[in-house]
PDB file of N, CA and C in Angstrom:
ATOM      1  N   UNK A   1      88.603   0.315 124.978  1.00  0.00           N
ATOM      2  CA  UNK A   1      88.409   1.750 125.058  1.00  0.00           C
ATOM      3  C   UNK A   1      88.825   2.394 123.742  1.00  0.00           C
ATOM      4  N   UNK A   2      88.159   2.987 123.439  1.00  0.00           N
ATOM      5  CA  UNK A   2      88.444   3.860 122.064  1.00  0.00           C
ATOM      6  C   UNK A   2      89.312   5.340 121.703  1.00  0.00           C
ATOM      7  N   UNK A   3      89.999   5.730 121.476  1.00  0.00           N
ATOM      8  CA  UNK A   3      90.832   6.671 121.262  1.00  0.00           C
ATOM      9  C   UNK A   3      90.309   7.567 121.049  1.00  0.00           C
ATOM     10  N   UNK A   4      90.448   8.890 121.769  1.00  0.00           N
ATOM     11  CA  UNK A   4      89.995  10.116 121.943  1.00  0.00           C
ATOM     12  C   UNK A   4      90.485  11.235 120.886  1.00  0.00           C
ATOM     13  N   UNK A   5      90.088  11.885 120.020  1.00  0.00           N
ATOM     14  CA  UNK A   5      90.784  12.554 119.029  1.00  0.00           C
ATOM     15  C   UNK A   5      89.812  14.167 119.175  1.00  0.00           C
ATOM     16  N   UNK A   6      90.679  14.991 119.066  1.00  0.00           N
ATOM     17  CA  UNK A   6      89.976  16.520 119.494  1.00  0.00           C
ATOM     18  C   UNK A   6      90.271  17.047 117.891  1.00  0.00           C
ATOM     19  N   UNK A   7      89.224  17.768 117.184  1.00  0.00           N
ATOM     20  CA  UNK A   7      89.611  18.702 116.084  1.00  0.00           C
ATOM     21  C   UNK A   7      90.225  20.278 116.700  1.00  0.00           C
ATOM     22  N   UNK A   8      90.695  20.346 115.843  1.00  0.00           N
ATOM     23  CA  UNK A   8      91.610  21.515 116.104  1.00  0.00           C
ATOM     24  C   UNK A   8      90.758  22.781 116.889  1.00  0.00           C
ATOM     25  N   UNK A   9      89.114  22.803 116.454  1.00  0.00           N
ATOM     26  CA  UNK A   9      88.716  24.260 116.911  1.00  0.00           C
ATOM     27  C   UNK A   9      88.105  23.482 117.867  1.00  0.00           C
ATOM     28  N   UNK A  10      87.976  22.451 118.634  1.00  0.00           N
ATOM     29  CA  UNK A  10      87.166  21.844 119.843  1.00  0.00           C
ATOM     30  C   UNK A  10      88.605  21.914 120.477  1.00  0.00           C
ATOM     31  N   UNK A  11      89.646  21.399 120.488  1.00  0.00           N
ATOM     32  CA  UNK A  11      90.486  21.708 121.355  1.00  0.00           C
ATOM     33  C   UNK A  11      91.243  22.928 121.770  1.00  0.00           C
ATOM     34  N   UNK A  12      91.094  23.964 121.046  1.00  0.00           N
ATOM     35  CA  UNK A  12      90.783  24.767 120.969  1.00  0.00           C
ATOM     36  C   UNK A  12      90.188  25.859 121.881  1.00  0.00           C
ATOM     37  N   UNK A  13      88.837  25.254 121.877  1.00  0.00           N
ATOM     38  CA  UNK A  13      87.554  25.887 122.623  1.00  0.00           C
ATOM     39  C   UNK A  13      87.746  25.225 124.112  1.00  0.00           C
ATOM     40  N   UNK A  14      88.083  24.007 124.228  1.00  0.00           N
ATOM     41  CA  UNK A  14      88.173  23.275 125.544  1.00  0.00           C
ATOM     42  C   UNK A  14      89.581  24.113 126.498  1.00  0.00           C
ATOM     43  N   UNK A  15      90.587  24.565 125.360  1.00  0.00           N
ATOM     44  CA  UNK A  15      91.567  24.953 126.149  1.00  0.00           C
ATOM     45  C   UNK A  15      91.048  26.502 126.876  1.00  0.00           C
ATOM     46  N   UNK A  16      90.180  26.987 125.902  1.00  0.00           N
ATOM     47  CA  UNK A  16      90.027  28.283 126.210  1.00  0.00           C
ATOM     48  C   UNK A  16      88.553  28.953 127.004  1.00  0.00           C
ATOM     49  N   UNK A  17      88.517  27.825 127.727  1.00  0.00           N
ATOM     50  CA  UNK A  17      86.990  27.643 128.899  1.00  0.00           C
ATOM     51  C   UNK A  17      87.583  27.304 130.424  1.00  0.00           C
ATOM     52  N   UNK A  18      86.987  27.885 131.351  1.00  0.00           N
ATOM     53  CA  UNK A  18      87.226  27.419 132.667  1.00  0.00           C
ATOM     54  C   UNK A  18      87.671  25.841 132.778  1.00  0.00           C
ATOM     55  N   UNK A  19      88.719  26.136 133.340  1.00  0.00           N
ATOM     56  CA  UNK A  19      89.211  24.400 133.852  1.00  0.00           C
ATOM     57  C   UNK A  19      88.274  23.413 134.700  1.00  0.00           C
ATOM     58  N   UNK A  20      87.185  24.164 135.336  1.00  0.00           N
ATOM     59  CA  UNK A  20      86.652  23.058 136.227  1.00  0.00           C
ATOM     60  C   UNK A  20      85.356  22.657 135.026  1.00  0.00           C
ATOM     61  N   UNK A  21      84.853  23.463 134.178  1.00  0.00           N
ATOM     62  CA  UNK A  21      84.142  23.192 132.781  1.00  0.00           C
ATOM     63  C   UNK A  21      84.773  21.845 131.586  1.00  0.00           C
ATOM     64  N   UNK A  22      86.335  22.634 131.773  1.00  0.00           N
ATOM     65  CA  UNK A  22      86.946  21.144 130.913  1.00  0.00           C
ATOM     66  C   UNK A  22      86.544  20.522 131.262  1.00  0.00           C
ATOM     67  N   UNK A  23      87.294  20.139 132.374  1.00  0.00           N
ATOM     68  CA  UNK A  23      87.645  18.875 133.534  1.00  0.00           C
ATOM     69  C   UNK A  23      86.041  18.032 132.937  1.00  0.00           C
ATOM     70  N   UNK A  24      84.996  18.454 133.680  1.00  0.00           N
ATOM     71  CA  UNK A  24      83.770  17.990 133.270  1.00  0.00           C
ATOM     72  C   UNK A  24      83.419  17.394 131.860  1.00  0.00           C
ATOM     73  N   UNK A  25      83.928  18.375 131.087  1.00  0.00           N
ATOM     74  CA  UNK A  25      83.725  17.973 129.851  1.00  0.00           C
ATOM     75  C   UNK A  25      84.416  16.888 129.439  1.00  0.00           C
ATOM     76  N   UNK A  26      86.129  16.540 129.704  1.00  0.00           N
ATOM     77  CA  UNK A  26      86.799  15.783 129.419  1.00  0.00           C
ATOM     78  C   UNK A  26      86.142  14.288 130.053  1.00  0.00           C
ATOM     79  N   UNK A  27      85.506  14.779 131.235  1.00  0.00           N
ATOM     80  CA  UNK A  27      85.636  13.268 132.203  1.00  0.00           C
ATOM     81  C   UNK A  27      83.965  12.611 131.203  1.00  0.00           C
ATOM     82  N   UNK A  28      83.244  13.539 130.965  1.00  0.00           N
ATOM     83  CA  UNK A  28      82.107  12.858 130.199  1.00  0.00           C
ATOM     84  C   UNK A  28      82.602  11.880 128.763  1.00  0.00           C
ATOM     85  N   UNK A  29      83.561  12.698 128.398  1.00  0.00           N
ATOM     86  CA  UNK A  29      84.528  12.430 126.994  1.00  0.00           C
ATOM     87  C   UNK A  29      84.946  11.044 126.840  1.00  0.00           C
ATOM     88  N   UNK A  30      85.412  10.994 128.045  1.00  0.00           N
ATOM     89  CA  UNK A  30      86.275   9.770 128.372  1.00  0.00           C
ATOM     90  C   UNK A  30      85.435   8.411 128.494  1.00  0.00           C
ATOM     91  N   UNK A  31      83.989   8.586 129.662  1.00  0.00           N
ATOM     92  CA  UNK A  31      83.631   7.954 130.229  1.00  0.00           C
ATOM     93  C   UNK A  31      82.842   7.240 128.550  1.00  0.00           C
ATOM     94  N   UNK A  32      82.282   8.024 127.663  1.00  0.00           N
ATOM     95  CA  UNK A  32      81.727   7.814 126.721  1.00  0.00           C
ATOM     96  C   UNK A  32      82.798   6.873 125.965  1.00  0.00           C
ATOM     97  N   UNK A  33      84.021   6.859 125.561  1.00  0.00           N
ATOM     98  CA  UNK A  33      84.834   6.499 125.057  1.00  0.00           C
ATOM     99  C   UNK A  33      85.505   4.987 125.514  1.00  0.00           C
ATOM    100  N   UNK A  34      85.067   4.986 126.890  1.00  0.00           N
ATOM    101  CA  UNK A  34      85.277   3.618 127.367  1.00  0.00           C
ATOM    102  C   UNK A  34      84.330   2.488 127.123  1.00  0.00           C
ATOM    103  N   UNK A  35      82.937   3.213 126.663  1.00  0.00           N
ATOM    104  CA  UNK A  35      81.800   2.448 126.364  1.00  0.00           C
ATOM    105  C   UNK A  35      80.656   3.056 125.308  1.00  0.00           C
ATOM    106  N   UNK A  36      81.562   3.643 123.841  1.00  0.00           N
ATOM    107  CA  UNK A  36      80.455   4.300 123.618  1.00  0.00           C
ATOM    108  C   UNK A  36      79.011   3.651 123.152  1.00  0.00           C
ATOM    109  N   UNK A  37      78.819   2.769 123.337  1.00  0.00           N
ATOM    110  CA  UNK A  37      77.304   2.249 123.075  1.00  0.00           C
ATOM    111  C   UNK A  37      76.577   1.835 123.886  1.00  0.00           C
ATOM    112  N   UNK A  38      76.868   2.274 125.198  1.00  0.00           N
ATOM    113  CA  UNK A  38      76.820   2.126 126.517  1.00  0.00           C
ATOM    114  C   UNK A  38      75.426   3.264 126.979  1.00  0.00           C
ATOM    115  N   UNK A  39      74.417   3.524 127.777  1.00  0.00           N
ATOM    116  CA  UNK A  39      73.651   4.613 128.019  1.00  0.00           C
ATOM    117  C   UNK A  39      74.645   5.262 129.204  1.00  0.00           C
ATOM    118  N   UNK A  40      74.327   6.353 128.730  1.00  0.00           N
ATOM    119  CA  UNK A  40      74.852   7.491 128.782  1.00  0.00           C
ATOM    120  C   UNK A  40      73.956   8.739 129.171  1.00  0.00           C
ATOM    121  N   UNK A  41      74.202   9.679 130.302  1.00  0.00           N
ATOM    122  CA  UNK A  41      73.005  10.732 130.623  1.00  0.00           C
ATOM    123  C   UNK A  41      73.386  11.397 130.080  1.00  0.00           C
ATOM    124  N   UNK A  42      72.950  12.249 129.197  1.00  0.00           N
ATOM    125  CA  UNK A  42      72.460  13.308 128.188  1.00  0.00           C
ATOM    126  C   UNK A  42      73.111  13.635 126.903  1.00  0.00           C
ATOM    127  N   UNK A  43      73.219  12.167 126.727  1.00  0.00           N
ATOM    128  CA  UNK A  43      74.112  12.145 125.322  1.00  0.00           C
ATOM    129  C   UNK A  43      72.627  11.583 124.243  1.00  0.00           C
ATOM    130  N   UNK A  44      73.035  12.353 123.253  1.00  0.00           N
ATOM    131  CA  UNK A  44      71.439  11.384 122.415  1.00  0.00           C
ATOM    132  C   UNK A  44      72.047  11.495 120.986  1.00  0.00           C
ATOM    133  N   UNK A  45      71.701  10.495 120.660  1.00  0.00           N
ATOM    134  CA  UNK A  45      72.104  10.192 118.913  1.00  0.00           C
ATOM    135  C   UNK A  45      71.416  11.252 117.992  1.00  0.00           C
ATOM    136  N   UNK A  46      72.256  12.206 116.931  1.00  0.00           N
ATOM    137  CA  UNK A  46      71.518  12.931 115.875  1.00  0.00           C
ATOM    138  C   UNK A  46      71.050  12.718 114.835  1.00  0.00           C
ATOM    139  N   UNK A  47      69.770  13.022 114.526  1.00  0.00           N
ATOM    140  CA  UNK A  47      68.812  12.058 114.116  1.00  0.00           C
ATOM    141  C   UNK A  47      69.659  12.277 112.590  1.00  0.00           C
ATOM    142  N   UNK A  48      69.102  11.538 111.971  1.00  0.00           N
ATOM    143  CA  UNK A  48      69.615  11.315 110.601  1.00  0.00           C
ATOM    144  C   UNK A  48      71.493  11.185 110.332  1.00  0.00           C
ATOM    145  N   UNK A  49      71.564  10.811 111.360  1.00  0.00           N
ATOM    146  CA  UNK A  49      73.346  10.257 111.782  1.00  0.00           C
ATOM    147  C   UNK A  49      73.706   9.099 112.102  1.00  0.00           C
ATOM    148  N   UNK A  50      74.373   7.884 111.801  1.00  0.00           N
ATOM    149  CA  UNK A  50      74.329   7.016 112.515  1.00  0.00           C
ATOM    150  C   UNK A  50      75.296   6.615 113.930  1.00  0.00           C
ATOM    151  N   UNK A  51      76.278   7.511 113.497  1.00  0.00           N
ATOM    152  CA  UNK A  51      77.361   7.831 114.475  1.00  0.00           C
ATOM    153  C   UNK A  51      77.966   8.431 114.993  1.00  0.00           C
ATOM    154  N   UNK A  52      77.100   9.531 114.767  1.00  0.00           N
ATOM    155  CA  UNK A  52      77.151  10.561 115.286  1.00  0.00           C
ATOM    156  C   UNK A  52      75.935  11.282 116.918  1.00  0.00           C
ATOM    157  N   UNK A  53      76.906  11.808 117.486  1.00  0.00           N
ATOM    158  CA  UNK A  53      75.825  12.233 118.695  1.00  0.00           C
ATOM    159  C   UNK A  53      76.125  13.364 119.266  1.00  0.00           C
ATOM    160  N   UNK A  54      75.280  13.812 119.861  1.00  0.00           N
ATOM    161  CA  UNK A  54      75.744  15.195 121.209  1.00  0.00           C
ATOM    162  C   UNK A  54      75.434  15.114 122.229  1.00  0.00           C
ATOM    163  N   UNK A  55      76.169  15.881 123.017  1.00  0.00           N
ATOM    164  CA  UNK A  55      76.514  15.747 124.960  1.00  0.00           C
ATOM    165  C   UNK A  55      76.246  16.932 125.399  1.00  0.00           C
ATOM    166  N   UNK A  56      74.961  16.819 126.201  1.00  0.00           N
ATOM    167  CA  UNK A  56      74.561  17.936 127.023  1.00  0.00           C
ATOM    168  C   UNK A  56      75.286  18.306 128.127  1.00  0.00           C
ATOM    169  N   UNK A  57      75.869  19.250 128.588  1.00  0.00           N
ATOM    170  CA  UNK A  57      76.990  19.561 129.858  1.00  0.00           C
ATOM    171  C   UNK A  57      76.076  20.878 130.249  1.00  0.00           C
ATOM    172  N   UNK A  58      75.193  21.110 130.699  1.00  0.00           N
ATOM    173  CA  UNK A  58      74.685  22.518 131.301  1.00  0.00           C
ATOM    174  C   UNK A  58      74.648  23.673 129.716  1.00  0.00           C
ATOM    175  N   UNK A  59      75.347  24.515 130.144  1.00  0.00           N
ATOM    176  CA  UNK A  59      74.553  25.276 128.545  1.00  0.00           C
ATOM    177  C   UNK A  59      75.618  24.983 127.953  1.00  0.00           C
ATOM    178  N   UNK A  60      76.979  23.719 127.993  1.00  0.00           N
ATOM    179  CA  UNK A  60      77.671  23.545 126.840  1.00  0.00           C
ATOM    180  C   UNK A  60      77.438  22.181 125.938  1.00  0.00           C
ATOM    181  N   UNK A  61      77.581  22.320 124.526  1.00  0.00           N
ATOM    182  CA  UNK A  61      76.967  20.973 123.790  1.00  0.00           C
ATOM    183  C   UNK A  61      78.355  20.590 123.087  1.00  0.00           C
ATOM    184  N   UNK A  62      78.624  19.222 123.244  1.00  0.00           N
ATOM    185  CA  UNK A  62      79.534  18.612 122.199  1.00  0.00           C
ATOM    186  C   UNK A  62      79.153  17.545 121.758  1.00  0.00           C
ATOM    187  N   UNK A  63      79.654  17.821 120.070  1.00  0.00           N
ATOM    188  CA  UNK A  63      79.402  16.898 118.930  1.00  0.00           C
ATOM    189  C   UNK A  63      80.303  16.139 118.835  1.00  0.00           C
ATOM    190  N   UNK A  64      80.231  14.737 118.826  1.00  0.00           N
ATOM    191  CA  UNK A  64      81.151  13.729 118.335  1.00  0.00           C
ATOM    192  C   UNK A  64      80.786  12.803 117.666  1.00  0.00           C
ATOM    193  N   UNK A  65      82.288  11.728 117.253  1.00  0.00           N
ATOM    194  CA  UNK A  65      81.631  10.858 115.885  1.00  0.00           C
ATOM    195  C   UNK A  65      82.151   9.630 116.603  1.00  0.00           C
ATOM    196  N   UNK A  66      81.417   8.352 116.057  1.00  0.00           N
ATOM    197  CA  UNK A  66      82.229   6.767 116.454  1.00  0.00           C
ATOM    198  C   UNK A  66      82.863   6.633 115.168  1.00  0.00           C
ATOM    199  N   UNK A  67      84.103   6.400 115.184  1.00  0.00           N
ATOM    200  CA  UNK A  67      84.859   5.385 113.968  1.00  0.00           C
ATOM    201  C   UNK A  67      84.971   3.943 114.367  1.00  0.00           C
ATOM    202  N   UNK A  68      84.036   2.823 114.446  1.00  0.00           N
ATOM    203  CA  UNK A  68      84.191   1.544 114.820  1.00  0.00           C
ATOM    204  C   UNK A  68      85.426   0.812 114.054  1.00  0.00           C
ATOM    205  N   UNK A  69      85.840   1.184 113.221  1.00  0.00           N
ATOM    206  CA  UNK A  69      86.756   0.465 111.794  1.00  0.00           C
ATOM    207  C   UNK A  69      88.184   0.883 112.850  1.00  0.00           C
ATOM    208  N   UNK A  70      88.315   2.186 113.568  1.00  0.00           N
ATOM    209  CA  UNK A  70      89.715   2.322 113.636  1.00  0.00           C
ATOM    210  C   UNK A  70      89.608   2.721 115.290  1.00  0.00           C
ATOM    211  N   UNK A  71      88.573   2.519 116.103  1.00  0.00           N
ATOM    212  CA  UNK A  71      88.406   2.650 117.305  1.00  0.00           C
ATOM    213  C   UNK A  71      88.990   3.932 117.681  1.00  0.00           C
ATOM    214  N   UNK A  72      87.829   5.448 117.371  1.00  0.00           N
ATOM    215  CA  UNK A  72      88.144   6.458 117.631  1.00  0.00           C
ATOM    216  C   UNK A  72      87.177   6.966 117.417  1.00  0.00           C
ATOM    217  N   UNK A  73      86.919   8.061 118.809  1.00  0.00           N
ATOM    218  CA  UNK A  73      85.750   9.059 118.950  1.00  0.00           C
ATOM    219  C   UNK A  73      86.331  10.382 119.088  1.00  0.00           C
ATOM    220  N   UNK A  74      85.754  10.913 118.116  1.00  0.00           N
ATOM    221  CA  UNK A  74      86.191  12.093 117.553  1.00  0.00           C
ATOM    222  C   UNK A  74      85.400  13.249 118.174  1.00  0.00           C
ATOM    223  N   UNK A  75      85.775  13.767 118.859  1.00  0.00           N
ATOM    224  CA  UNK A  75      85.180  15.090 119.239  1.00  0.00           C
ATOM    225  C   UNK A  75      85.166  16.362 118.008  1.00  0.00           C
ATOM    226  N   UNK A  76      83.966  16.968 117.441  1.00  0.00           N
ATOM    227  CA  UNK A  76      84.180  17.659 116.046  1.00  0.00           C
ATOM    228  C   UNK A  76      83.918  19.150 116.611  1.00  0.00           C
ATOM    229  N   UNK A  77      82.983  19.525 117.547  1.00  0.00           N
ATOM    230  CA  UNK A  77      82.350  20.410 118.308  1.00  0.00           C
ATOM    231  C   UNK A  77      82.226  21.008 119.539  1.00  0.00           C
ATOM    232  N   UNK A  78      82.783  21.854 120.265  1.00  0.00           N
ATOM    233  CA  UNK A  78      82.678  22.520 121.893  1.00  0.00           C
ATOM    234  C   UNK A  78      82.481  23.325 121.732  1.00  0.00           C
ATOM    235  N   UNK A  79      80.870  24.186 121.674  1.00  0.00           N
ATOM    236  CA  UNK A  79      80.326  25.100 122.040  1.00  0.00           C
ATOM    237  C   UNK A  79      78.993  25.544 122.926  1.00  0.00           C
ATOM    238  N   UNK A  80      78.758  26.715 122.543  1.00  0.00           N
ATOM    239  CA  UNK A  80      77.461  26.876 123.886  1.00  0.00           C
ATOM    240  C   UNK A  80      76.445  26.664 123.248  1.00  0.00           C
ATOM    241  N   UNK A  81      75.307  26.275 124.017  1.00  0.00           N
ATOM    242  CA  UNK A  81      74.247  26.282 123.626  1.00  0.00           C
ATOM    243  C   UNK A  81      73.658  26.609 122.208  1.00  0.00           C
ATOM    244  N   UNK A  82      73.655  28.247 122.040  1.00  0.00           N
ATOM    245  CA  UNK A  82      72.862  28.698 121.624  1.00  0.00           C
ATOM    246  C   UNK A  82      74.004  28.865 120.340  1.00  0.00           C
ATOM    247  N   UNK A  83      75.403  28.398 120.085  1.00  0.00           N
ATOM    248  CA  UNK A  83      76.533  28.594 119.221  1.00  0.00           C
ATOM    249  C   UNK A  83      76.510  27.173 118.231  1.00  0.00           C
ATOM    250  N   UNK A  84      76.155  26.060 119.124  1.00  0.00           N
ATOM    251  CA  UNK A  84      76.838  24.920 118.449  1.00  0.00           C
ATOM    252  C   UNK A  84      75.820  24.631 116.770  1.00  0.00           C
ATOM    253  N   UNK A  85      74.775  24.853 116.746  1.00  0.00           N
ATOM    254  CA  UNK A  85      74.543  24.029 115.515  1.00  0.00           C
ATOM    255  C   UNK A  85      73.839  25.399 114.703  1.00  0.00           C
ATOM    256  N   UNK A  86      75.169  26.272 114.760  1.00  0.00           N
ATOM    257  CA  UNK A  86      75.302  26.916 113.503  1.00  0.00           C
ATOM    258  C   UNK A  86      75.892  26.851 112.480  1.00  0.00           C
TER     259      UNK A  86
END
């Protein structure tokens, strides 16, 4: 399982969203992290990234990264929809 690491404005954003929204968000987080090369529903690789991907949660999107070298998935991004890839 790979180590979960939050940037400062995703943890941030996770603290400052409905708890039953975390919760969701965290448990996708996790489940990804136990297997990230694993399929996964509505996670899809960004194109011109190799290790990088995003997680569809209803209208919230999070960006994360694989570090295979130091076994850590980095959460970089928690926002909405229409916020995240500004």
């Amino acid at each position: 399982m790979y180590e979960v690491r939050y940037r400062k404005q995703a943890a941030r954003r996770l603290f400052g969203m409905p708890r039953s929204t975390a919760r969701r968000i965290c448990a996708r987080i996790d489940a990804i992290a136990a297997d990230p090369y694993g399929k996964h529903p509505n996670a899809t690789q960004i194109p011109g990234r190799d290790r990088d991907f995003r997680l569809r949660l209803g209208g919230w999107r999070v960006i994360c990264s694989i570090n295979d070298e130091r076994e850590i998935l980095l959460v970089a991004k928690i926002d909405t929809r229409g916020q995240i890839y500004r």
